[in-house]
Protein backbone atom coordinates (compact mmCIF):
# COMPACT_ATOMS: atom_id res chain seq x y z
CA UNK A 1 93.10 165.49 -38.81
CA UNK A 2 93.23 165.55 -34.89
CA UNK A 3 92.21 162.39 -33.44
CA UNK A 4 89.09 164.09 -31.65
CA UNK A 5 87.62 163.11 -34.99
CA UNK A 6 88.68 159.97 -37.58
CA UNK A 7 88.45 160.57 -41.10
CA UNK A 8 88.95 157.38 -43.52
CA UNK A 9 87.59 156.85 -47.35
CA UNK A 10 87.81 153.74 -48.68
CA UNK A 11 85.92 152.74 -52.55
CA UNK A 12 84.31 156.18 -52.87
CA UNK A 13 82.96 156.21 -49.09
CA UNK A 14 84.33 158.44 -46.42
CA UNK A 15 83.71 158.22 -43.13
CA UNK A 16 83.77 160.43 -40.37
CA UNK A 17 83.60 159.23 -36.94
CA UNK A 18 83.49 162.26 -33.99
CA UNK A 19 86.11 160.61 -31.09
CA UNK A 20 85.63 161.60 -27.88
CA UNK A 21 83.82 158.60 -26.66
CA UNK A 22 84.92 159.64 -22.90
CA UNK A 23 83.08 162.69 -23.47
CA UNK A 24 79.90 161.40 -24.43
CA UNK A 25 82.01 162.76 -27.85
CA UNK A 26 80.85 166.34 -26.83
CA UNK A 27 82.35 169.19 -28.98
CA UNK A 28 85.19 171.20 -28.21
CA UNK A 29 87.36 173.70 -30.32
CA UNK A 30 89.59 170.81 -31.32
CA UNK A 31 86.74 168.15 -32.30
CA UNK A 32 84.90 170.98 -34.16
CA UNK A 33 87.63 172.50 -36.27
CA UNK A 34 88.51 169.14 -37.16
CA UNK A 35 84.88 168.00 -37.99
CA UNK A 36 84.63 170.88 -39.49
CA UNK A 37 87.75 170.34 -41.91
CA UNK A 38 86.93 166.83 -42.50
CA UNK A 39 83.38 167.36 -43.91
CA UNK A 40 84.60 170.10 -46.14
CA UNK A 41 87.11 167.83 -46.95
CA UNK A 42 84.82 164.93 -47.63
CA UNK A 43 82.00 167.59 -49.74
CA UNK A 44 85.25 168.79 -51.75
CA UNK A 45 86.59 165.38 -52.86
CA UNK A 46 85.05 164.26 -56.27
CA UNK A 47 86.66 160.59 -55.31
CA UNK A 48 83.88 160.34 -52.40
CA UNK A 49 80.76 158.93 -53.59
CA UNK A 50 78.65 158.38 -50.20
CA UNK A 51 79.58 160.08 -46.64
CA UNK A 52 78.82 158.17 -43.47
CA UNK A 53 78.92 160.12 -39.98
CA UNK A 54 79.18 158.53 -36.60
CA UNK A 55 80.52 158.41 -33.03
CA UNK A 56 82.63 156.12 -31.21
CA UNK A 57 81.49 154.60 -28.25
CA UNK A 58 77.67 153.42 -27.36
CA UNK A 59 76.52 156.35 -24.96
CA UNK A 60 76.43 158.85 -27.50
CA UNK A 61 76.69 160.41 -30.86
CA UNK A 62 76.94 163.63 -30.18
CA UNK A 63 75.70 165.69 -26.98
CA UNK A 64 76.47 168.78 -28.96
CA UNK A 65 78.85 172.06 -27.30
CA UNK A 66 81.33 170.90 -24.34
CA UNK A 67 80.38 172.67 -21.67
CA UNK A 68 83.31 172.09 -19.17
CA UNK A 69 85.41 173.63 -21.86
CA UNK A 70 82.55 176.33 -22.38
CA UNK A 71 82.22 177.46 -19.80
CA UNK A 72 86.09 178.71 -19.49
CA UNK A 73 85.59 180.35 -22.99
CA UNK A 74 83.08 182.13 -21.18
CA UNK A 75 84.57 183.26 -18.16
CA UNK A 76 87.68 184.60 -20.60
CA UNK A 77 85.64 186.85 -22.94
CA UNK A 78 83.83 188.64 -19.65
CA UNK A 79 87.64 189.40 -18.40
CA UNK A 80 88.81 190.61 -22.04
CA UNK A 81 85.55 191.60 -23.37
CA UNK A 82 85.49 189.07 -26.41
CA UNK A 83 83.33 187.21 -28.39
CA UNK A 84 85.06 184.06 -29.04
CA UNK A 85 82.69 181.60 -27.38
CA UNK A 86 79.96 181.84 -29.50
CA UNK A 87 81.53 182.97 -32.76
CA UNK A 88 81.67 179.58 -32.87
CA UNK A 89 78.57 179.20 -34.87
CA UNK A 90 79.98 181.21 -37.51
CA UNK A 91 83.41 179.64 -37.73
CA UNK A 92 82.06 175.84 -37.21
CA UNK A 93 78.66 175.20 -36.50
CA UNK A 94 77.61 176.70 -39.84
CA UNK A 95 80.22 175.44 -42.18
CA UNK A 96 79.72 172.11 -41.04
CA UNK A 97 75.77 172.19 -41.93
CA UNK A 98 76.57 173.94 -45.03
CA UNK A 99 78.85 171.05 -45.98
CA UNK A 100 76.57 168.22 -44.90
CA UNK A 101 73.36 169.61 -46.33
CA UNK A 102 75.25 170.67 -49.45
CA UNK A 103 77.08 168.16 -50.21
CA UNK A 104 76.77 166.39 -53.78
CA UNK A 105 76.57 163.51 -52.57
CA UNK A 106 74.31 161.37 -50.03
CA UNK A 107 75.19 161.73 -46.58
CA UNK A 108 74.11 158.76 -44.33
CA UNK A 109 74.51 159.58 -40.19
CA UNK A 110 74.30 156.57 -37.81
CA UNK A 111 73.09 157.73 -34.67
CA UNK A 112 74.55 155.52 -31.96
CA UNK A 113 73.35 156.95 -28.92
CA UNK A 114 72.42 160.12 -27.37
CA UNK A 115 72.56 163.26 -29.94
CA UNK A 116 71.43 166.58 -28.61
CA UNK A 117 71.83 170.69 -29.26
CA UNK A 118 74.37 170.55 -32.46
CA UNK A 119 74.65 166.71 -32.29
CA UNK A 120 71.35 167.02 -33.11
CA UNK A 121 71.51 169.17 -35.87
CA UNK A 122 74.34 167.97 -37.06
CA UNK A 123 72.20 164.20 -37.67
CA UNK A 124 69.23 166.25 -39.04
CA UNK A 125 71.24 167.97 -41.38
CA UNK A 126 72.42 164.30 -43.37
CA UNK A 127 69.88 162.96 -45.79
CA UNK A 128 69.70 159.59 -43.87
CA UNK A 129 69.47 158.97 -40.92
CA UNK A 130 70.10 154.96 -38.87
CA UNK A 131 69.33 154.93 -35.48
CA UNK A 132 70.14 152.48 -33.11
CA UNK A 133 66.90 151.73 -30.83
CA UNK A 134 68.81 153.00 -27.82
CA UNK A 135 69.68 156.18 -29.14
CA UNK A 136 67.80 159.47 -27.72
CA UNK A 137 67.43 163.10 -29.45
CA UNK A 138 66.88 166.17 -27.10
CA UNK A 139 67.50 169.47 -28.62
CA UNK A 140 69.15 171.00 -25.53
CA UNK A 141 69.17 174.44 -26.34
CA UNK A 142 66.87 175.92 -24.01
CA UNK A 143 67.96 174.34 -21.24
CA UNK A 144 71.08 176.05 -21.17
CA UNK A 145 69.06 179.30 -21.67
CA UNK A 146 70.59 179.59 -25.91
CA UNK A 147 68.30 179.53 -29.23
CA UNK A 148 68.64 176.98 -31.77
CA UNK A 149 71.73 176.49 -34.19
CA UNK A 150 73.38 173.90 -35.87
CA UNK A 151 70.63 174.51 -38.67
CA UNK A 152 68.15 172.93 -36.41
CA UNK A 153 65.66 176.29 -36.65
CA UNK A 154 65.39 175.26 -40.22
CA UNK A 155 65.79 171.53 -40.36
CA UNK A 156 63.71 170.34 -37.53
CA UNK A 157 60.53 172.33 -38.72
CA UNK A 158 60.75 170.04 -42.41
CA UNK A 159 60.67 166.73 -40.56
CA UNK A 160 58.10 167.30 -37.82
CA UNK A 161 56.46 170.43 -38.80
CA UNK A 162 56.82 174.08 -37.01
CA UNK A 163 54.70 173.25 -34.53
CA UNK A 164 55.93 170.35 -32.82
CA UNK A 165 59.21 171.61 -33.64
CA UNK A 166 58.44 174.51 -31.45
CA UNK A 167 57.26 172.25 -28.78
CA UNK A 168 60.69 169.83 -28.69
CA UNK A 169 62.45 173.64 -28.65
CA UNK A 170 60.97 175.01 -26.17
CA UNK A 171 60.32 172.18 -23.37
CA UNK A 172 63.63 170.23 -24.11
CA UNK A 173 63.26 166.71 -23.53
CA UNK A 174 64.31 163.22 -24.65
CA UNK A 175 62.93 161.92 -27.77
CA UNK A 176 63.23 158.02 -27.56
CA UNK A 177 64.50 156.26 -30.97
CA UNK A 178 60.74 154.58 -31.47
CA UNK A 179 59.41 158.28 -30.78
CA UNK A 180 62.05 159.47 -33.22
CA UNK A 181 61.13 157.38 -35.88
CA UNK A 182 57.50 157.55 -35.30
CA UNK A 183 58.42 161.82 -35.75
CA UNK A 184 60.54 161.15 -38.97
CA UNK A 185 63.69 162.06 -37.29
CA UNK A 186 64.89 158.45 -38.23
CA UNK A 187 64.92 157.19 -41.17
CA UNK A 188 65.57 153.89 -40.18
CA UNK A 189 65.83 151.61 -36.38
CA UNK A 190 68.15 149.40 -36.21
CA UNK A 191 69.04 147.36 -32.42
CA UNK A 192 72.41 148.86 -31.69
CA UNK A 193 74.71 145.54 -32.44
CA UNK A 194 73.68 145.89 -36.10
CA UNK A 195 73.53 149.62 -36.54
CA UNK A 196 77.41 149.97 -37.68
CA UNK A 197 77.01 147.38 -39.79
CA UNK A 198 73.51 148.14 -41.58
CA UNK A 199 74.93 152.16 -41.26
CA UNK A 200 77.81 151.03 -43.25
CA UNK A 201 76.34 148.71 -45.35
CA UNK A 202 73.93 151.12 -46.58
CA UNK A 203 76.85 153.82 -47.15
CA UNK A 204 78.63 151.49 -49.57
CA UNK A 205 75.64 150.87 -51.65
CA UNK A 206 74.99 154.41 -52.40
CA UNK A 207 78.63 155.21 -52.47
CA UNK A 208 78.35 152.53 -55.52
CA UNK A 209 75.20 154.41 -56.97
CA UNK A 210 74.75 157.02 -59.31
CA UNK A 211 76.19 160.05 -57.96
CA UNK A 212 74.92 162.97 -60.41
CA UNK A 213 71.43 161.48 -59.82
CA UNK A 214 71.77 161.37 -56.04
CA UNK A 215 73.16 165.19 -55.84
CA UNK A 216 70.46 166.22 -58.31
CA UNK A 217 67.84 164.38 -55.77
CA UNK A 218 69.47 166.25 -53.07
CA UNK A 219 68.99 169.70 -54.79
CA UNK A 220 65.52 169.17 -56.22
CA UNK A 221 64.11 168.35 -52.53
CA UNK A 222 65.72 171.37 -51.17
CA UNK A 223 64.99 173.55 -53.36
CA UNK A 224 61.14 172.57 -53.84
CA UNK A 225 60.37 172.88 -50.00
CA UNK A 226 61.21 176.78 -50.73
CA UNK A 227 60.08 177.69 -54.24
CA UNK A 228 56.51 177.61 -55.70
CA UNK A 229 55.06 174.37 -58.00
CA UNK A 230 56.12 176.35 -61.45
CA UNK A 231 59.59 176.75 -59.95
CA UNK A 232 59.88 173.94 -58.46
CA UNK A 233 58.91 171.97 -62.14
CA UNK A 234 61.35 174.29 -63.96
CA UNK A 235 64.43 172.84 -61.11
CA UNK A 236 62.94 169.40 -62.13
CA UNK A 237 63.55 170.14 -66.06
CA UNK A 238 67.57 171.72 -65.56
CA UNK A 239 68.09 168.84 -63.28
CA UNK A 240 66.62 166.14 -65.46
CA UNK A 241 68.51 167.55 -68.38
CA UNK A 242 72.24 167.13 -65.96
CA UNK A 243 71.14 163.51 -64.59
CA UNK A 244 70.27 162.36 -68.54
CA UNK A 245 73.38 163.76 -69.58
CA UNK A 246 75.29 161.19 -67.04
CA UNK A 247 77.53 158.55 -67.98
CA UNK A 248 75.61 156.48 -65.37
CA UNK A 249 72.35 157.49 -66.89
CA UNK A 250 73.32 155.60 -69.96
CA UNK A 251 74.97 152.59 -68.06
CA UNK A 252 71.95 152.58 -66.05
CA UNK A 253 70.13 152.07 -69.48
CA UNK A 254 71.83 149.83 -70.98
CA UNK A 255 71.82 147.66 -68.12
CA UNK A 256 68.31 147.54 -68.00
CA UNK A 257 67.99 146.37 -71.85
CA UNK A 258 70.93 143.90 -70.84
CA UNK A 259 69.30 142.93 -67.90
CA UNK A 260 72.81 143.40 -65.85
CA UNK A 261 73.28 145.05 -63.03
CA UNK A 262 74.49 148.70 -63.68
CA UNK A 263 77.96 149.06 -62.52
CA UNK A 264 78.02 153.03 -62.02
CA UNK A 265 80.75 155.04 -62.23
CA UNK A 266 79.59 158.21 -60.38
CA UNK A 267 79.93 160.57 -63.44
């Protein structure tokens, strides 16, 4: 991996921390090919349990495209008459959504500071979401006269609703981490000394959890924000019937009658 972004797993958890701390860790070709190949890496991996994504540095977690670097890209395809600058959603942007939202496994983001445009969506597409109370959202993308990616179009609307998603789209602005968590856009607020700590902390524990179970949770939320009641029981059934069928189902069980704590083995 290049060292614009840290990859590390360690008892079932991997972490991915984006490095370019001097950049307010701002994304260029090199930090999102390898973000890019370490969540895939990190979705792919039956040994990872729990995936915890973060940002070196205090200012910021992610403030989305680098637009120094951009900017060149641009000024290259009008001489050549490419479309390399913003195949870039294709090529990264998507992929990494895919892999985060996908993922069979929980995904836990600790938002350290600012995230905006794809920083943004990259944090809304993780199931869980720590914020530290100085962190800020903005979603960027009109102000630099683009439309949404990053799978915010689809992810923002679920946690605020369309129309307020609409709003934060079209007048960009900073979202403070009480307004954030007051919106649903964190799951937790944390003061910024503690959030690598409680981030990690909370990482571990489902990392030790029941896996199946957790990817089955995943998959029955997704799918039952798209799909009618009947449908939506019917996913519930098949994915009931895989979770039962666990190994940690039945530790979880017989723990219970035991009165142990299960000790889960993510199969």
């Amino acid at each position: 991996m290049a060292d614009t972004v840290l990859y590390e797993v360690s008892d079932g958890l991997a972490t991915i921390t984006l490095n370019r701390p001097e950049a307010m860790n701002a994304l260029n070709v090199a930090a999102k090919v390898a973000l890019r190949d370490a969540v895939l890496a990190a979705a792919d991996d039956d040994g990872v349990r729990a995936v915890l994504l973060t940002a070196a540095g205090d200012r910021a977690f992610c403030v989305g495209q680098d637009l120094k670097e951009h900017i060149g890209l641009l000024a290259a395809d009008r001489e050549d008459g490419g479309r390399r600058t913003m195949s870039t959603v294709r090529e990264h942007y998507n992929p990494i959504v895919k892999a985060l939202a996908g993922a069979a496994k929980p995904v836990v983001a600790a938002v350290n500071g600012v995230a905006a445009g794809a920083g943004f969506g990259f944090a809304l597409a993780a199931d869980y979401r720590i914020v530290a109370d100085t962190a800020a959202f903005n979603t960027s993308f009109a102000g630099v006269a683009l439309t949404a990616d990053s799978g915010i179009s689809w992810t923002l609307p679920r946690v605020v609703g369309p129309g307020r998603a609409t709003d934060l789209l079209l007048f960009p602005r900073s979202i403070t981490a009480q307004e954030a968590y007051d919106l649903g856009i964190a799951n937790r607020l944390v003061p910024a000394a503690d959030l690598r700590a409680e981030a990690r902390k909370t990482a571990r524990a489902l990392a030790a959890g029941p896996t199946v179970a957790y990817a089955a949770l995943k998959e029955s939320v997704a799918y039952g924000l798209t799909h009618s009641l009947e449908e939506a029981l019917e996913k519930e059934d098949e994915l009931q019937t895989r979770a039962g069928a666990s190994e940690d189902h039945t530790i979880a069980v017989q723990a219970f009658v035991n009165k142990e704590k299960p000790k889960y083995q993510g199969r």
